[in-house]
PDB file of N, CA and C in Angstrom:
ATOM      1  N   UNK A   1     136.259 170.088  83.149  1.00  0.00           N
ATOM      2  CA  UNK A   1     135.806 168.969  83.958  1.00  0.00           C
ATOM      3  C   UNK A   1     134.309 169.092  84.207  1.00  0.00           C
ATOM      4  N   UNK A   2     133.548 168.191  84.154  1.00  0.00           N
ATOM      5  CA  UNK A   2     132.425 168.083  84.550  1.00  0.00           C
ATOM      6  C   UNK A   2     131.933 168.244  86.383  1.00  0.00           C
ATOM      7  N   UNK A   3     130.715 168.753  86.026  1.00  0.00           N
ATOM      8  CA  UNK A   3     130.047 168.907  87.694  1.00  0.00           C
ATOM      9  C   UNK A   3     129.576 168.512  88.511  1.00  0.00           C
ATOM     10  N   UNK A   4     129.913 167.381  89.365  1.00  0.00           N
ATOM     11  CA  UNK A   4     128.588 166.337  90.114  1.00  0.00           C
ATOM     12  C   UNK A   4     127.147 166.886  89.507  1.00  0.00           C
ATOM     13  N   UNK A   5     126.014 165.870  89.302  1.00  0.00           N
ATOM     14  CA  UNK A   5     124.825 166.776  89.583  1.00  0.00           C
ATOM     15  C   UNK A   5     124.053 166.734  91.046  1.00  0.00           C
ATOM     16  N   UNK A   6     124.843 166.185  91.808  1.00  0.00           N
ATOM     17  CA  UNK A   6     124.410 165.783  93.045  1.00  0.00           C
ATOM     18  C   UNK A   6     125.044 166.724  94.139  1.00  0.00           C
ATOM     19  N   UNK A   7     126.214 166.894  93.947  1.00  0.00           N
ATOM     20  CA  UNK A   7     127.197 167.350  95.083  1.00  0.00           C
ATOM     21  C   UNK A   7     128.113 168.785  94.560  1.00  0.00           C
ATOM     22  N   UNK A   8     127.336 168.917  93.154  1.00  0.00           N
ATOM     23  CA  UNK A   8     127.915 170.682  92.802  1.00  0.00           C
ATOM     24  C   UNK A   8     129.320 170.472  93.164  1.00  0.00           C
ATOM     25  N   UNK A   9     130.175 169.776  92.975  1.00  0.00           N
ATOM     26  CA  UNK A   9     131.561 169.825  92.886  1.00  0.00           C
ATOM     27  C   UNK A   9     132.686 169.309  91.709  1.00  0.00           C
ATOM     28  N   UNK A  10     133.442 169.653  91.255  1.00  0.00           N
ATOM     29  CA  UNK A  10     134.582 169.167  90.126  1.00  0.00           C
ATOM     30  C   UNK A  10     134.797 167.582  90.101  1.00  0.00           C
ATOM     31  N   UNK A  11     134.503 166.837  88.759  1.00  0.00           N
ATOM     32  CA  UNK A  11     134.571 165.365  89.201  1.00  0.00           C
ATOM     33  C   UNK A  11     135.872 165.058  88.948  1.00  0.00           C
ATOM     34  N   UNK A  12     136.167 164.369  89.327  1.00  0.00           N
ATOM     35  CA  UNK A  12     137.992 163.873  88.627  1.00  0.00           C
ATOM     36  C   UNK A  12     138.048 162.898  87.673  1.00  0.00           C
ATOM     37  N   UNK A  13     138.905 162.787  86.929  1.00  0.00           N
ATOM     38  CA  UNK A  13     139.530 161.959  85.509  1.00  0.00           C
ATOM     39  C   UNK A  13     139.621 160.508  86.055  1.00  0.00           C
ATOM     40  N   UNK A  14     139.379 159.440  85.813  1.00  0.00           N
ATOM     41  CA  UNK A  14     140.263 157.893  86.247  1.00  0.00           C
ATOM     42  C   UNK A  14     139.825 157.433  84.654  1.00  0.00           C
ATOM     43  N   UNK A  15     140.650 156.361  85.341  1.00  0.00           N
ATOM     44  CA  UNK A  15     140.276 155.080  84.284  1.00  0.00           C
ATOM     45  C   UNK A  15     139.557 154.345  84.210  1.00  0.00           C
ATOM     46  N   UNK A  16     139.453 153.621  83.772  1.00  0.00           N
ATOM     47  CA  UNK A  16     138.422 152.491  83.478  1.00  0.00           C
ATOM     48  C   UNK A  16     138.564 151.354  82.964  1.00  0.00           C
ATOM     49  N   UNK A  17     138.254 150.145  83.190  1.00  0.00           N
ATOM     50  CA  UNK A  17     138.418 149.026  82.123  1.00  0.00           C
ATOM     51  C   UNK A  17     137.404 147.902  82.238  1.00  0.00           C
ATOM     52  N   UNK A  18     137.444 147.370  81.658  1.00  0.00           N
ATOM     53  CA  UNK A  18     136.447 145.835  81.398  1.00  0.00           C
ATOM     54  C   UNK A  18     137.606 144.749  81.522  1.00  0.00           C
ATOM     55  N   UNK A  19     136.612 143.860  81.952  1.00  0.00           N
ATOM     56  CA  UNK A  19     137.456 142.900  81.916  1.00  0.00           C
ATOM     57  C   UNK A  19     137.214 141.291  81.209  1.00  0.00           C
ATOM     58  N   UNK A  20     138.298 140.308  80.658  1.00  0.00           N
ATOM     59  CA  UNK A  20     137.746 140.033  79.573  1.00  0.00           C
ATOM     60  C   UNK A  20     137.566 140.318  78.514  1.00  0.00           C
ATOM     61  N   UNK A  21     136.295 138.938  77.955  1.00  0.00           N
ATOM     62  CA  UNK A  21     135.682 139.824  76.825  1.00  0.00           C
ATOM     63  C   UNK A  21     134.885 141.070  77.043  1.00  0.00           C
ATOM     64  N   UNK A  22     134.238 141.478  78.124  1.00  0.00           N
ATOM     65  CA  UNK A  22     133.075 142.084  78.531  1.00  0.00           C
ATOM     66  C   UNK A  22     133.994 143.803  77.532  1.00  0.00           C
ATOM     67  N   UNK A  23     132.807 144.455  77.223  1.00  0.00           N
ATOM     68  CA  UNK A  23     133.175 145.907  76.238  1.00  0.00           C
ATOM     69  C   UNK A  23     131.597 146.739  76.833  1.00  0.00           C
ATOM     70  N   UNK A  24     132.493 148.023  77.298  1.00  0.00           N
ATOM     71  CA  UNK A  24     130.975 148.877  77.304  1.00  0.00           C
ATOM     72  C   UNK A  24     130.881 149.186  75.690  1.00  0.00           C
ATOM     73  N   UNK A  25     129.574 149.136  75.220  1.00  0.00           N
ATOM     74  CA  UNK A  25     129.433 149.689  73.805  1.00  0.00           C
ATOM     75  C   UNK A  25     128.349 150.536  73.629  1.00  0.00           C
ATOM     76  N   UNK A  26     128.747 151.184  73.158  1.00  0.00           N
ATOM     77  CA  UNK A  26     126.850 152.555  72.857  1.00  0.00           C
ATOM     78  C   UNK A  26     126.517 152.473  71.071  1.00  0.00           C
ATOM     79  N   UNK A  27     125.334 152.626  71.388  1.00  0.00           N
ATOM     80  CA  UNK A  27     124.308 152.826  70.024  1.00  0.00           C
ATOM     81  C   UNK A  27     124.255 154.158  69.884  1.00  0.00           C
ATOM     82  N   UNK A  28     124.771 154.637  69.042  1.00  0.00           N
ATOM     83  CA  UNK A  28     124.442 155.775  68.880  1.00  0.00           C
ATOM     84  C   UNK A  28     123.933 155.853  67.416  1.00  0.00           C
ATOM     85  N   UNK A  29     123.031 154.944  66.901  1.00  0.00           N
ATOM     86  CA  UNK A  29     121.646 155.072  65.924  1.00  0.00           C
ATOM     87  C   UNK A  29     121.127 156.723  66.470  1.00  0.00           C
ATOM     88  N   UNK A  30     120.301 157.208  65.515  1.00  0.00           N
ATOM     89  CA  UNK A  30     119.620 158.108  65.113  1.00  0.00           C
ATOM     90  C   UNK A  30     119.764 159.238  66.630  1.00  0.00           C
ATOM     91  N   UNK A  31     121.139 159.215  67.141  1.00  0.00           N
ATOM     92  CA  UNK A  31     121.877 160.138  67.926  1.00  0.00           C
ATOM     93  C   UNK A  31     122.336 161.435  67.052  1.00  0.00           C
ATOM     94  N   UNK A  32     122.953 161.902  68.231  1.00  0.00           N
ATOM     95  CA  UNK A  32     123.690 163.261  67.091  1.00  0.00           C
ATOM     96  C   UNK A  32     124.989 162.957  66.692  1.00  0.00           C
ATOM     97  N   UNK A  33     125.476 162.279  67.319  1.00  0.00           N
ATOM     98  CA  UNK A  33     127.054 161.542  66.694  1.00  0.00           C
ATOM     99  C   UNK A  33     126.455 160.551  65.315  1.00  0.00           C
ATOM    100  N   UNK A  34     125.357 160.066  65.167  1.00  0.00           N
ATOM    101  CA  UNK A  34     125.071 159.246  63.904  1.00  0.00           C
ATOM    102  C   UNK A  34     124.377 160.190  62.782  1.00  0.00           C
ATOM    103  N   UNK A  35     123.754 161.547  63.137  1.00  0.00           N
ATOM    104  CA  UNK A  35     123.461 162.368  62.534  1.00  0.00           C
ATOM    105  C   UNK A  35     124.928 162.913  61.727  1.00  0.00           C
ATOM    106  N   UNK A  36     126.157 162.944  62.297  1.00  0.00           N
ATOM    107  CA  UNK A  36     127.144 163.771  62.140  1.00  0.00           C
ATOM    108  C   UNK A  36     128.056 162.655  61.193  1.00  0.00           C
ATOM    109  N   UNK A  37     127.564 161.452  61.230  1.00  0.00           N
ATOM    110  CA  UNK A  37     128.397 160.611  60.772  1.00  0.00           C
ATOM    111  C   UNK A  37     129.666 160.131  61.217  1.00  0.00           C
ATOM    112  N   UNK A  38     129.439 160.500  62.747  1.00  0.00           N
ATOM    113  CA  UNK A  38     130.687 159.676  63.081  1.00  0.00           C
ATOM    114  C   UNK A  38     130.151 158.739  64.386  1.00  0.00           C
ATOM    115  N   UNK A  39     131.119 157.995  65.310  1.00  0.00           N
ATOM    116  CA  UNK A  39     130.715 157.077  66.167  1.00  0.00           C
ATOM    117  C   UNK A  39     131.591 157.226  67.524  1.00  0.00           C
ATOM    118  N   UNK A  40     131.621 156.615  68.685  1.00  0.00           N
ATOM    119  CA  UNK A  40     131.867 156.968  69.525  1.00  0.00           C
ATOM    120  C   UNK A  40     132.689 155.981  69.745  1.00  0.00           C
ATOM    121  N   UNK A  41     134.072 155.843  70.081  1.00  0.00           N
ATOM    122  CA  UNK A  41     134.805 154.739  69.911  1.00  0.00           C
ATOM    123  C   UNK A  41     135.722 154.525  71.545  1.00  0.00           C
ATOM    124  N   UNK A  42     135.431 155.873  72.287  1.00  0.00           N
ATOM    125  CA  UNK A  42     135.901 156.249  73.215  1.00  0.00           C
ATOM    126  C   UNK A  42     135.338 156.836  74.450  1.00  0.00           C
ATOM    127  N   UNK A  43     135.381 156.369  75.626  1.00  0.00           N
ATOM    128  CA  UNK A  43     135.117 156.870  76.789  1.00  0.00           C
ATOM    129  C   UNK A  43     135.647 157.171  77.647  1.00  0.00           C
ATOM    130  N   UNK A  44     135.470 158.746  78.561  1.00  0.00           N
ATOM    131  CA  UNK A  44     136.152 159.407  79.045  1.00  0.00           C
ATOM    132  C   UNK A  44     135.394 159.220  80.260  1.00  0.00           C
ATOM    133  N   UNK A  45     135.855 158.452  81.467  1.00  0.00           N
ATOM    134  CA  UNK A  45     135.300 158.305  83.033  1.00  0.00           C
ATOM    135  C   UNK A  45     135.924 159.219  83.969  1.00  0.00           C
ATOM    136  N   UNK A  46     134.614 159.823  84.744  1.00  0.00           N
ATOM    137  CA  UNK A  46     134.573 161.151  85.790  1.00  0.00           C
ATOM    138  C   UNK A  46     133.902 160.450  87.222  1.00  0.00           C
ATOM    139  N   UNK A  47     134.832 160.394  88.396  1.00  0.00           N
ATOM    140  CA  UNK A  47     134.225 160.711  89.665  1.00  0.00           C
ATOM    141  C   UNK A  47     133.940 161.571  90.275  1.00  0.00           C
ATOM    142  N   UNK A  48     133.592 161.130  91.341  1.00  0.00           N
ATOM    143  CA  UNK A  48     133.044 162.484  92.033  1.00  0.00           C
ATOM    144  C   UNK A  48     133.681 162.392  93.620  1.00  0.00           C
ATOM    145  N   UNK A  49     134.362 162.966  93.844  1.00  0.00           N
ATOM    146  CA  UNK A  49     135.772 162.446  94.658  1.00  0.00           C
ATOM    147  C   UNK A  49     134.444 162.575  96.051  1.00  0.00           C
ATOM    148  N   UNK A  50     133.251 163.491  96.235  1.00  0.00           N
ATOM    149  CA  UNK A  50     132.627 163.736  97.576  1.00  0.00           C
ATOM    150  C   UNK A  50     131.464 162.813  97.741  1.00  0.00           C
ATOM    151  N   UNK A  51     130.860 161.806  96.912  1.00  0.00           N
ATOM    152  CA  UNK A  51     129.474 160.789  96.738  1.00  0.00           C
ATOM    153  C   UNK A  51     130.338 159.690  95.601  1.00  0.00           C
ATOM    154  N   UNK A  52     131.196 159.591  94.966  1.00  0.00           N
ATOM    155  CA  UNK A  52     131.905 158.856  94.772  1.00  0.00           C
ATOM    156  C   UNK A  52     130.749 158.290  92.880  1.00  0.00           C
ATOM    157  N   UNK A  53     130.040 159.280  92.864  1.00  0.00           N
ATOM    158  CA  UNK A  53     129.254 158.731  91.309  1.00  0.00           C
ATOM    159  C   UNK A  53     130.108 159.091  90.289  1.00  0.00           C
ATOM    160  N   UNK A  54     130.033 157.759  88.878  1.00  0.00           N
ATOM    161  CA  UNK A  54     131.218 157.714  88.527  1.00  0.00           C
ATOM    162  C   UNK A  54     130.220 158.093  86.848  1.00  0.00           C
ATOM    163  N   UNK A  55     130.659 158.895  86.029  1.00  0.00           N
ATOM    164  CA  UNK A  55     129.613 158.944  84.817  1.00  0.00           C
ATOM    165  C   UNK A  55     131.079 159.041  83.414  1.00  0.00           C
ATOM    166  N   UNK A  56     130.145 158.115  82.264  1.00  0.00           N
ATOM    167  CA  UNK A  56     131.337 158.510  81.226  1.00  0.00           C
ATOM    168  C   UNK A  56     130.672 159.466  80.279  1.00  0.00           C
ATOM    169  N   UNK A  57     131.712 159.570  79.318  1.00  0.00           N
ATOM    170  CA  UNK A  57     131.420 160.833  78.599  1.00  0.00           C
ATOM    171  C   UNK A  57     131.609 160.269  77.180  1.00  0.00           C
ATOM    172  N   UNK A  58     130.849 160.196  76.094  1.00  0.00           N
ATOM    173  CA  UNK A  58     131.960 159.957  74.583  1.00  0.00           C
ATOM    174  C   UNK A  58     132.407 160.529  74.246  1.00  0.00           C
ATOM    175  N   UNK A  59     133.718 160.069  73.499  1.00  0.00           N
ATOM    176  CA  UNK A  59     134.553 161.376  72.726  1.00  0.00           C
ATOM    177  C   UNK A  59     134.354 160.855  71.162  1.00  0.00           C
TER     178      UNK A  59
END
C-alpha cells in the first residue's frame, strides 16, 4: 500500500468511476511504460483514510 505524503500513514484501496461518457485517460508518450512498450489501461485508487487525499496509480 502506498504512504500519504502528507500524513505518513497507510492509504486504503476504493474504487472509482466516471460517469458517462467522461474516461480518466493518461499519455504515456515518451514515459517509461511507452519506452517498455506497453500502456496503461488501468487504475488503481488510494485514500488516505486521515486528510482524505485520494491519488491513482497505473497498472
Amino acid at each position: 500500500m502506498p504512504i500519504c505524503p502528507d500524513c505518513n500513514v497507510s492509504m486504503e484501496t476504493v474504487e472509482h468511476q466516471t460517469f458517462g461518457e467522461e474516461r480518466i485517460s493518461l499519455q504515456t508518450e515518451g514515459g517509461l511504460l511507452s519506452a517498455l512498450g506497453l500502456s496503461a489501461e488501468y487504475l488503481n485508487s488510494y485514500l488516505c483514510p486521515d486528510c482524505r487525499l485520494v491519488r491513482f496509480y497505473a497498472d
